[in-house]
Protein backbone atom coordinates (compact mmCIF):
# COMPACT_ATOMS: atom_id res chain seq x y z
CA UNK A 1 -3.02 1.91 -4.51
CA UNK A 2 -0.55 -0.23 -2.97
CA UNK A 3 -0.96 -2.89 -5.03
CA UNK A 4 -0.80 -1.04 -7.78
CA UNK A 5 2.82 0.23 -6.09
CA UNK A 6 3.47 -3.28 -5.66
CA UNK A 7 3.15 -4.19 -9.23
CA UNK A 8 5.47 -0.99 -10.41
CA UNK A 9 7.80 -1.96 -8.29
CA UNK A 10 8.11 -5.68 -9.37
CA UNK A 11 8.03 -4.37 -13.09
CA UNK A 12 11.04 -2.35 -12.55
CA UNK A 13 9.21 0.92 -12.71
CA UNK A 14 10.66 2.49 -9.28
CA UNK A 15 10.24 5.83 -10.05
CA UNK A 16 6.46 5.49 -10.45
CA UNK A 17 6.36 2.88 -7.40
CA UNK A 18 8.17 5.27 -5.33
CA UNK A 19 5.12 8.16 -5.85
CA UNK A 20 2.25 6.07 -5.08
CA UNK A 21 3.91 4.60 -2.02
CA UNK A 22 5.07 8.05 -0.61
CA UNK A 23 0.77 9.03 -1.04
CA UNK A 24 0.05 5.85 0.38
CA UNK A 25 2.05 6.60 3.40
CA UNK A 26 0.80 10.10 3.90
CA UNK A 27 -2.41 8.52 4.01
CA UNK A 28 -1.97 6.55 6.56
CA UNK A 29 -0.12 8.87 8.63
CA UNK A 30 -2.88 10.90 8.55
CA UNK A 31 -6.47 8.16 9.18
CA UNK A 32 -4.56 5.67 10.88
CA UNK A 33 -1.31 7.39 12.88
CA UNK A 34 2.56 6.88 12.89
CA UNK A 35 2.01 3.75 15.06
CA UNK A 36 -0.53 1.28 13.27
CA UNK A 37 0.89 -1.29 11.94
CA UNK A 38 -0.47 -0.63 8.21
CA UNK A 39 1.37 2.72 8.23
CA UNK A 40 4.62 0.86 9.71
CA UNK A 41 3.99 -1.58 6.71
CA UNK A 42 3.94 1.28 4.05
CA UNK A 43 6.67 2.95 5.30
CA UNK A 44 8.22 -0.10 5.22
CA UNK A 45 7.75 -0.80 1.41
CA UNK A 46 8.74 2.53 0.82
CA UNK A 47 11.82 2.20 2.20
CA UNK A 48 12.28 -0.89 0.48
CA UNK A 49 11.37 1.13 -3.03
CA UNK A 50 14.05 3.56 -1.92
CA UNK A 51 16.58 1.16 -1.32
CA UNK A 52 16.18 -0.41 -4.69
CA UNK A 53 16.44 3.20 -6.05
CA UNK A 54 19.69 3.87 -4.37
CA UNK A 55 18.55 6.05 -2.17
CA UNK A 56 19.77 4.29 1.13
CA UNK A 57 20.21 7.24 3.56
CA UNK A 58 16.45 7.79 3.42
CA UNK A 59 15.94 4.29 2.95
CA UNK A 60 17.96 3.87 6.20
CA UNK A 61 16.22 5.81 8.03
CA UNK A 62 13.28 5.05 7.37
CA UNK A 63 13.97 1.03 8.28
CA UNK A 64 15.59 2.54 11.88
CA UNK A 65 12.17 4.24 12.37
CA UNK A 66 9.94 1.49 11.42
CA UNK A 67 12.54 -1.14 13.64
CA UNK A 68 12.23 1.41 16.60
CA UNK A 69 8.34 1.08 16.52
CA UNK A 70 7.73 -1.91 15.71
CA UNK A 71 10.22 -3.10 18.85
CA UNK A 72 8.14 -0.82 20.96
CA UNK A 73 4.81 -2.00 18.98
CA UNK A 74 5.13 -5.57 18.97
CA UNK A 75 8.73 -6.85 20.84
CA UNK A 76 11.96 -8.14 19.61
CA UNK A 77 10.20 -11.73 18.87
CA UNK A 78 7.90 -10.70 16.07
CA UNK A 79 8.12 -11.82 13.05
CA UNK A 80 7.53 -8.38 11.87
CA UNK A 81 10.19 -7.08 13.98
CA UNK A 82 12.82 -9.35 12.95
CA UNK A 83 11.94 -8.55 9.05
CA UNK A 84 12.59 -4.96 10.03
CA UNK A 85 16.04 -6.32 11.32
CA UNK A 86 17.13 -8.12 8.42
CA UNK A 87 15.98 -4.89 5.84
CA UNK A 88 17.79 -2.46 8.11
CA UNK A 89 21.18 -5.08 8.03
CA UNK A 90 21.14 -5.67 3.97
CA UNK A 91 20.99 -1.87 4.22
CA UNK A 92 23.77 -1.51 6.35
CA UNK A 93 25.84 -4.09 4.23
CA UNK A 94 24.93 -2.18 1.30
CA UNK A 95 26.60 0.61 2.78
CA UNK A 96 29.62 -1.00 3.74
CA UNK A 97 28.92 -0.53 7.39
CA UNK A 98 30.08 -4.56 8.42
CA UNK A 99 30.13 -3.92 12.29
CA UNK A 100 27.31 -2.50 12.42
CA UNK A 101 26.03 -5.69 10.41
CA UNK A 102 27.55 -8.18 12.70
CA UNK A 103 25.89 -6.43 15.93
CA UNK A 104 22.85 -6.26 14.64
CA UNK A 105 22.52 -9.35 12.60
CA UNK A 106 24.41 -12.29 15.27
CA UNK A 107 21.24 -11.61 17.76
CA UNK A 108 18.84 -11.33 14.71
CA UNK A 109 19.84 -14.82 14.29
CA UNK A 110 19.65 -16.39 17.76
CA UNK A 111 15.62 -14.98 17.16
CA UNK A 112 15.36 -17.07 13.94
CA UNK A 113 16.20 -19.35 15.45
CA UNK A 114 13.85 -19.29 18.39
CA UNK A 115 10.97 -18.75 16.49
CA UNK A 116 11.20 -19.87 13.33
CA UNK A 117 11.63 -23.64 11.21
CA UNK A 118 15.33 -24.17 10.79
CA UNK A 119 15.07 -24.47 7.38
CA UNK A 120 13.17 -20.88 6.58
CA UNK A 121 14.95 -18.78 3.88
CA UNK A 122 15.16 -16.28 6.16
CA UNK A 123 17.35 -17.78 8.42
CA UNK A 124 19.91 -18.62 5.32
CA UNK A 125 19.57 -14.91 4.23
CA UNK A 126 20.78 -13.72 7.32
CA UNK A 127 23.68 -16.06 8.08
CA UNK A 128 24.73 -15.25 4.80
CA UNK A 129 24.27 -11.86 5.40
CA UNK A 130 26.58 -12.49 8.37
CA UNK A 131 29.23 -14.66 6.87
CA UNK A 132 29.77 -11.79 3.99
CA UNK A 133 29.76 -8.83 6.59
CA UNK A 134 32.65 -10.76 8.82
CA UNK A 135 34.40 -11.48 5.57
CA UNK A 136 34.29 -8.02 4.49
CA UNK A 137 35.44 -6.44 7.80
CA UNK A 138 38.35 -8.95 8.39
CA UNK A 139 39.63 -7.65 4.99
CA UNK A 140 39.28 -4.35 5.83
CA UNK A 141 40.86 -4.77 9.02
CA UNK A 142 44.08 -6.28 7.31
């Protein structure tokens, strides 16, 4: 089922996606629990569906639950906790909420940078990321 999500979602068909994702997820919850990583992973996708929906409150929370567990879950220096960083701060900047960006994204960074090759996308993603959010508050602060 979720790569059938997968596939909707990558054709554009969001709606559709959306549906499967949300029964994948209540399956989970309910075999595997709030805390195994699979479910973390589908509610992850989901929120990504969401997002690309426009629905970012729900898709915002939904990234500040599954970055809450997986910091318990796994720690601050997993690559599958810093993912869940850099969803939850395009989300953010998609909401036009730049400080909240910058405090979450400058120590997101310093992680990258610990753990991963200097020359990952991921790390260009999020100084970007960074760069736009300080450029955005400094004209908002003018």
């Amino acid at each position: 089922m979720n790569s059938l999500a997968n596939t909707l979602h990558e054709r554009g068909q969001l709606e559709e996606a959306e549906k499967i994702r949300r029964e994948v997820l209540a399956l989970r919850l309910e075999i595997l629990g709030r805390q195994h990583l699979d479910t973390l992973s589908a509610m992850s996708s989901l929120a990504c569906t969401l997002f690309d929906c426009g629905q970012l409150e729900e898709a915002e929370k939904m990234e500040q639950e599954v970055l809450a567990l997986l910091l318990d879950i796994l720690g601050r220096r997993h690559p599958a906790s810093i993912r869940a960083m850099h969803n939850r701060a395009v989300t953010l900047y998609t909401r036009g909420q730049f400080e909240d960006v910058i405090q979450l994204v400058r120590p997101t960074m310093d992680l990258q940078d610990q753990i991963l090759d200097k020359d990952h996308p991921d790390i260009s993603d999020l100084e970007k990321l960074y760069i736009g959010a300080m450029s955005m508050q400094s004209r908002n602060c003018s």
